[in-house]
PDB file of N, CA and C in Angstrom:
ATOM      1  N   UNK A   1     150.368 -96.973  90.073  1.00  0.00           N
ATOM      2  CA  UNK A   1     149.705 -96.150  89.077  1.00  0.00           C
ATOM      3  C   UNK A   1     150.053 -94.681  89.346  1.00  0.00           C
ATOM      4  N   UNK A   2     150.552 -94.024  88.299  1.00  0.00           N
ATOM      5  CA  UNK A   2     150.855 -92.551  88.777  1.00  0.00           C
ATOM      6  C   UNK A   2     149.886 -91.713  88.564  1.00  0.00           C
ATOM      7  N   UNK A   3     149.636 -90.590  89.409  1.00  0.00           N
ATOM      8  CA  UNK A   3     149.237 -89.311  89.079  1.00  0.00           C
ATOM      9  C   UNK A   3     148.473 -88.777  87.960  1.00  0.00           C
ATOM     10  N   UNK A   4     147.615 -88.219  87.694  1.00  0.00           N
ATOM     11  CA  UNK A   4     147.174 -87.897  86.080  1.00  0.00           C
ATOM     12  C   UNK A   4     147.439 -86.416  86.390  1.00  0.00           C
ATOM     13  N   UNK A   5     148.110 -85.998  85.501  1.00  0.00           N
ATOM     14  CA  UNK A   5     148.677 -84.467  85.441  1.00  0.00           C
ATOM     15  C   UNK A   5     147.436 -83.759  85.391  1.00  0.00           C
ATOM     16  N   UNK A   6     147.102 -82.388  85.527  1.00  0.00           N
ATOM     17  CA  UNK A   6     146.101 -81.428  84.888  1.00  0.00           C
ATOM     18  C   UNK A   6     146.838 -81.227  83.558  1.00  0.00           C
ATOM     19  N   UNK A   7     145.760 -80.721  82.399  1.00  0.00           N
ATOM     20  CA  UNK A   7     146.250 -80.084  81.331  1.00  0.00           C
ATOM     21  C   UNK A   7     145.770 -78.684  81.676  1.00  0.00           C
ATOM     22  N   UNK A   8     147.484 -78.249  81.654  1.00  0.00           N
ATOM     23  CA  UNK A   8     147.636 -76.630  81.674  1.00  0.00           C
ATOM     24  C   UNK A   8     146.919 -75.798  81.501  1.00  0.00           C
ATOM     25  N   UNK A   9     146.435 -76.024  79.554  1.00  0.00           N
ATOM     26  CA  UNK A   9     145.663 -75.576  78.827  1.00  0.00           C
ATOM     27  C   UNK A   9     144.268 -75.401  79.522  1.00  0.00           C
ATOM     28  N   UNK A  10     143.986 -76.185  80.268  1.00  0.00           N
ATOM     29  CA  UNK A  10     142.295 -76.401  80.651  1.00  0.00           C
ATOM     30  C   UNK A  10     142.145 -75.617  81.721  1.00  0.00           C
ATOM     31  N   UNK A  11     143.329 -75.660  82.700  1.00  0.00           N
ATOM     32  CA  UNK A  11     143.250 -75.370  83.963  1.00  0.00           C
ATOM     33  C   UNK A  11     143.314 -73.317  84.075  1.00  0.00           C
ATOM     34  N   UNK A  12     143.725 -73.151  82.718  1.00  0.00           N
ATOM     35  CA  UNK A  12     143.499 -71.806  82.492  1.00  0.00           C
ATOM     36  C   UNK A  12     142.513 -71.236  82.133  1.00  0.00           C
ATOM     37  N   UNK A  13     141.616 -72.119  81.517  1.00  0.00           N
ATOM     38  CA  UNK A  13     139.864 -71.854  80.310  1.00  0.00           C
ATOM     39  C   UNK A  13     139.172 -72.003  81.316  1.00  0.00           C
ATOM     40  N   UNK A  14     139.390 -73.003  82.665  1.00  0.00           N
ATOM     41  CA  UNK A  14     137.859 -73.552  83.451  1.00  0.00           C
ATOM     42  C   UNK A  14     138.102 -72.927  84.923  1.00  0.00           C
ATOM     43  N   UNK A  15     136.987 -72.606  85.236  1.00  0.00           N
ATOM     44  CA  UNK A  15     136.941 -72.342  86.888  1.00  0.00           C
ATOM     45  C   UNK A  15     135.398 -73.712  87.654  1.00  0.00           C
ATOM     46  N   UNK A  16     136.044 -73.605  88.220  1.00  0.00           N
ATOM     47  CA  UNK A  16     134.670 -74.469  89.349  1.00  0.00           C
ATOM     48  C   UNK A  16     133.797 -73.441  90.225  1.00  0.00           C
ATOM     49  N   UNK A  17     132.376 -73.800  90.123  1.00  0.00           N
ATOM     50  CA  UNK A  17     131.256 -73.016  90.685  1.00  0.00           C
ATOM     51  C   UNK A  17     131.372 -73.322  92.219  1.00  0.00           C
ATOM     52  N   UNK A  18     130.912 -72.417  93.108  1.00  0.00           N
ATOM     53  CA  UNK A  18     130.221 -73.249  94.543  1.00  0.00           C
ATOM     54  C   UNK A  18     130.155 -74.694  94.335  1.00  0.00           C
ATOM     55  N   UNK A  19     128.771 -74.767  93.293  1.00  0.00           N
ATOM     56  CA  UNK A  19     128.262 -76.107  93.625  1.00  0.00           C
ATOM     57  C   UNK A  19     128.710 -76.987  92.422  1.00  0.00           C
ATOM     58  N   UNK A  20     130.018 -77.473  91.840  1.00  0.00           N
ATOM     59  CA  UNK A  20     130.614 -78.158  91.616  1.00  0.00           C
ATOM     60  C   UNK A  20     130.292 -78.347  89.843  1.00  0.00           C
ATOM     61  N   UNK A  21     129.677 -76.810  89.211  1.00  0.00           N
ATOM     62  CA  UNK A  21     129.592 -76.791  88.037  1.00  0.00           C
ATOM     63  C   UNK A  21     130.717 -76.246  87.253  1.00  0.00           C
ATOM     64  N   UNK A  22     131.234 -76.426  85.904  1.00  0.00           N
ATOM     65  CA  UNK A  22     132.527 -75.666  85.365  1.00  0.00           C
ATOM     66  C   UNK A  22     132.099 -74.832  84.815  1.00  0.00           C
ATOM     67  N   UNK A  23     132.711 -73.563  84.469  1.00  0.00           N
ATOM     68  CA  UNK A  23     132.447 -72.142  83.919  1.00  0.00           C
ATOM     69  C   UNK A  23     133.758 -72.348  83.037  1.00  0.00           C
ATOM     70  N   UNK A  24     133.243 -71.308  81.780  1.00  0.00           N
ATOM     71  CA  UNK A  24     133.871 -71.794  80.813  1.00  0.00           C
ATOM     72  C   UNK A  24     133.449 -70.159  80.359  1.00  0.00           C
ATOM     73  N   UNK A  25     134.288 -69.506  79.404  1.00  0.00           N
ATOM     74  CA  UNK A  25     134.149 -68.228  78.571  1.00  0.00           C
ATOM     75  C   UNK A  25     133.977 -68.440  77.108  1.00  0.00           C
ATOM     76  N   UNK A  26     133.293 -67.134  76.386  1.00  0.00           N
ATOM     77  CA  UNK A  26     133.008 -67.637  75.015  1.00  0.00           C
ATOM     78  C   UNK A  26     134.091 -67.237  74.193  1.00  0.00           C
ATOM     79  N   UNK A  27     134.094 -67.564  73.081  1.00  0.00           N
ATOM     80  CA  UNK A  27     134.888 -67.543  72.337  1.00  0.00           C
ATOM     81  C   UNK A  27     134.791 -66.444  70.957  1.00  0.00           C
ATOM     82  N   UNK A  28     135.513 -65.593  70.684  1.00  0.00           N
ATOM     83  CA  UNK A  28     135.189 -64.993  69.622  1.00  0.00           C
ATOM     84  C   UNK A  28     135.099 -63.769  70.042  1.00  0.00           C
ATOM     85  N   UNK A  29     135.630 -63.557  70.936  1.00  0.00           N
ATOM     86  CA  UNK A  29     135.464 -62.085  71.951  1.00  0.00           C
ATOM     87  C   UNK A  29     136.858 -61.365  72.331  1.00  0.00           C
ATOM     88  N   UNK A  30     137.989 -61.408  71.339  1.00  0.00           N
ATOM     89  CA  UNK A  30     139.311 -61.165  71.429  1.00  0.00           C
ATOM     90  C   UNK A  30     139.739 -60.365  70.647  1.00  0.00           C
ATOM     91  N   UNK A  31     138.970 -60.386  69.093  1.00  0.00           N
ATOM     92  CA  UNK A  31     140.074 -59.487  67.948  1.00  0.00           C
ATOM     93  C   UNK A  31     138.537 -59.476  66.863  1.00  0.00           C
ATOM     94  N   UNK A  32     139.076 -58.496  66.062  1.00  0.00           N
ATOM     95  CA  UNK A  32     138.120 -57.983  64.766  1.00  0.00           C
ATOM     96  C   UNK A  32     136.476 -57.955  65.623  1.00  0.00           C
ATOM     97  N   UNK A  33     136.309 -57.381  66.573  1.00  0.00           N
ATOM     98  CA  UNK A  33     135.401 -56.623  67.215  1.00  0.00           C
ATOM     99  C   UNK A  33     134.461 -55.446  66.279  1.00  0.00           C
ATOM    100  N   UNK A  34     135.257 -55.245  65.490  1.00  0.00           N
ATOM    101  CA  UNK A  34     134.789 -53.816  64.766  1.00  0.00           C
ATOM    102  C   UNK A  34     133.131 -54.085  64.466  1.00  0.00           C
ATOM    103  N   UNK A  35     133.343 -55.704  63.403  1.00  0.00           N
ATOM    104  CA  UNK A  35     131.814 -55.717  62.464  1.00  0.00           C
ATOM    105  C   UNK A  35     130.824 -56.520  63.210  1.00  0.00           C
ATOM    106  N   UNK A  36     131.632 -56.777  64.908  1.00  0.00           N
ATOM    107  CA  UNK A  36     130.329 -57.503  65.181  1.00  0.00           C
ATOM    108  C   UNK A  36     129.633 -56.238  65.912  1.00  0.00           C
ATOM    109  N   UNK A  37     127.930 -56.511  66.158  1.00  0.00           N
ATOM    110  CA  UNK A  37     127.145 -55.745  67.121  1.00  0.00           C
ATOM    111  C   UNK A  37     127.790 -56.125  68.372  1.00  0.00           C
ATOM    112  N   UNK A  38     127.162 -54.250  68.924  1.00  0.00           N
ATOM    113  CA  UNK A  38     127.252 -54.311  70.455  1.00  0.00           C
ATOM    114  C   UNK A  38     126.428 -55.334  71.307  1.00  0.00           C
ATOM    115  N   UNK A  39     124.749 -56.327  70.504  1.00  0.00           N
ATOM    116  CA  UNK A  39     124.613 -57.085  71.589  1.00  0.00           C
ATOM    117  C   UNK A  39     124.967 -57.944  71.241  1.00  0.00           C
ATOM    118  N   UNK A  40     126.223 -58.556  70.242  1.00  0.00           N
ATOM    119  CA  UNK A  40     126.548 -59.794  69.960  1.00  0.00           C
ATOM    120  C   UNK A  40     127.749 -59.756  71.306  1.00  0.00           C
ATOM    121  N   UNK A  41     128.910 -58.771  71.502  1.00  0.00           N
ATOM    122  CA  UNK A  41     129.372 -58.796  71.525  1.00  0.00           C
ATOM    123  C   UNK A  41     129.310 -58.555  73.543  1.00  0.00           C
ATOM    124  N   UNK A  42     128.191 -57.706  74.046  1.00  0.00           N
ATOM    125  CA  UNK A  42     127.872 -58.043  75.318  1.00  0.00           C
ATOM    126  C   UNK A  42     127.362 -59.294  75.885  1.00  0.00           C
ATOM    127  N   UNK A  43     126.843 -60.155  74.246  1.00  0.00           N
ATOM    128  CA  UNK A  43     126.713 -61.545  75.439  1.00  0.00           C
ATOM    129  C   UNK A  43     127.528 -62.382  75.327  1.00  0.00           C
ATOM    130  N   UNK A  44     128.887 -62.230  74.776  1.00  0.00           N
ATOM    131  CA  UNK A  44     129.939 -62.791  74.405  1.00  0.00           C
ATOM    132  C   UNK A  44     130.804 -62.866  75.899  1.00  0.00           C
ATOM    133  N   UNK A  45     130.571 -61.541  76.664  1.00  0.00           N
ATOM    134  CA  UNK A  45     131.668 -61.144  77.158  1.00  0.00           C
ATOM    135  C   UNK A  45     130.991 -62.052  78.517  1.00  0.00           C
ATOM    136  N   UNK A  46     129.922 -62.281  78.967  1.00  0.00           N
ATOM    137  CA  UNK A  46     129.444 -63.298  79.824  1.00  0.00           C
ATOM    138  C   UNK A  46     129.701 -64.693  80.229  1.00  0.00           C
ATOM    139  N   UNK A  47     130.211 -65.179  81.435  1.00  0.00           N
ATOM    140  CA  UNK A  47     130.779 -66.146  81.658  1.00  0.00           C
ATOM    141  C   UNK A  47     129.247 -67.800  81.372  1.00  0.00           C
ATOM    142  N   UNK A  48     129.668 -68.672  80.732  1.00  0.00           N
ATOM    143  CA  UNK A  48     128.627 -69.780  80.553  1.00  0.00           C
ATOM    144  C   UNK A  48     128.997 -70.861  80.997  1.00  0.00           C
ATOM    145  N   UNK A  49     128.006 -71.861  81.411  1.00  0.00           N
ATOM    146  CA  UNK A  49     128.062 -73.316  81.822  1.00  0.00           C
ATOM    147  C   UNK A  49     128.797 -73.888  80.930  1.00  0.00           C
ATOM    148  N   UNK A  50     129.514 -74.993  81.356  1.00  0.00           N
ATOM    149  CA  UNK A  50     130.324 -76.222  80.184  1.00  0.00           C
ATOM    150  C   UNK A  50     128.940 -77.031  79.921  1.00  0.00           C
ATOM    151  N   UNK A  51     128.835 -77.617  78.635  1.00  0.00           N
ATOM    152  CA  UNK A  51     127.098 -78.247  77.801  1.00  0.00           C
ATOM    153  C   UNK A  51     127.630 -80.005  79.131  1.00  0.00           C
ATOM    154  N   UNK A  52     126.390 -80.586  79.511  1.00  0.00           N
ATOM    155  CA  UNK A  52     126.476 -81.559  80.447  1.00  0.00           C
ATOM    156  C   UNK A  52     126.950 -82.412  79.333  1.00  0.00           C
ATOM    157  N   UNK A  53     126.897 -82.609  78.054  1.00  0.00           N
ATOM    158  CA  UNK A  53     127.664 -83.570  76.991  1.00  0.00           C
ATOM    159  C   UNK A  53     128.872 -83.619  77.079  1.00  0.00           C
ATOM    160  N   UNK A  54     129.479 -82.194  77.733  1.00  0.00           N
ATOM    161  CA  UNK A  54     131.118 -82.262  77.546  1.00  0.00           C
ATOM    162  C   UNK A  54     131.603 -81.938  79.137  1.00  0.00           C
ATOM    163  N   UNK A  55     131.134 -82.074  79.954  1.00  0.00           N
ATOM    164  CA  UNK A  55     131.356 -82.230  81.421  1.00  0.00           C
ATOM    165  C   UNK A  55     132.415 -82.843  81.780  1.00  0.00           C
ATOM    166  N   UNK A  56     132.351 -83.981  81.509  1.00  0.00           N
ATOM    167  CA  UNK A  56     133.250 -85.367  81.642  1.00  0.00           C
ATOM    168  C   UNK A  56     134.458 -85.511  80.280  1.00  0.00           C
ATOM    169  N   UNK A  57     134.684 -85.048  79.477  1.00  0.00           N
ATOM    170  CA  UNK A  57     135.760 -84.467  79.099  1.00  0.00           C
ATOM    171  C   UNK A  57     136.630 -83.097  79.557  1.00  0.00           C
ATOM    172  N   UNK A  58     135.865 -82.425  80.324  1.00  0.00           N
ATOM    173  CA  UNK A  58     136.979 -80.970  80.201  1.00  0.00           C
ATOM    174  C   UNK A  58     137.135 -81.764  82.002  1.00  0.00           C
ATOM    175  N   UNK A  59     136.276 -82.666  82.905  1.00  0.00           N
ATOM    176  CA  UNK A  59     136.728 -83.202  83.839  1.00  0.00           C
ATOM    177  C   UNK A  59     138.371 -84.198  84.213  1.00  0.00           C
ATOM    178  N   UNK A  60     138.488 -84.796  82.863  1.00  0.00           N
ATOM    179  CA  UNK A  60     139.219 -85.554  82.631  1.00  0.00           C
ATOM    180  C   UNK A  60     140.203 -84.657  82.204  1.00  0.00           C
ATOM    181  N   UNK A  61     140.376 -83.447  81.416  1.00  0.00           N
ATOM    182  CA  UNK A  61     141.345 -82.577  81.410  1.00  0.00           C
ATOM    183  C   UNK A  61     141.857 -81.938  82.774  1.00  0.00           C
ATOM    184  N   UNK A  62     140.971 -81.704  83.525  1.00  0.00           N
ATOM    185  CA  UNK A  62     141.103 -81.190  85.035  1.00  0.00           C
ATOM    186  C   UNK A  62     141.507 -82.160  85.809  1.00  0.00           C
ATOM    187  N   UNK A  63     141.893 -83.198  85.690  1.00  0.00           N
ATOM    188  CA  UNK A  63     142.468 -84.493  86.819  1.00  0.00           C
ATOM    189  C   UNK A  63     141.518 -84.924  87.841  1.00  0.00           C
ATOM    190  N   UNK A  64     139.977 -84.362  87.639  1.00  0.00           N
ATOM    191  CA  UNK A  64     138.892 -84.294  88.423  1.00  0.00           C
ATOM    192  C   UNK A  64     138.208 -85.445  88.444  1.00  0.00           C
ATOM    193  N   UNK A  65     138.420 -86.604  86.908  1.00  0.00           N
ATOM    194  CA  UNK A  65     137.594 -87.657  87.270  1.00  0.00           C
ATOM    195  C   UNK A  65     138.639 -89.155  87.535  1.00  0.00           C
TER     196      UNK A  65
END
């Protein structure tokens, strides 16, 4: 049985916590900045948990499970 590759893609979006949670960034925080608010746009820029529904998919992208 061979190897399961990482996907590239993932391995660039996700980091791993200490304690074995994934961090993940939001989205929508790159371009046409102008019309959103400043506090839309400061809690944008904040790093968030992956939802425990999708754990085990972005795991399986990571070669982790």
């Amino acid at each position: 049985m061979p190897k399961i590759k990482t996907n590239s893609g993932s391995k660039k979006r996700f980091t791993l916590t200490g304690t074995g949670k994934i961090k993940r960034k939001h989205a929508f925080h790159s371009h046409i900045l102008t019309k959103k608010t400043k506090k839309q746009k400061r809690n944008l820029c904040h790093a968030a948990l992956v939802d425990i529904t999708n754990v085990s998919q972005v795991k399986e992208l990571l070669a982790m499970k």
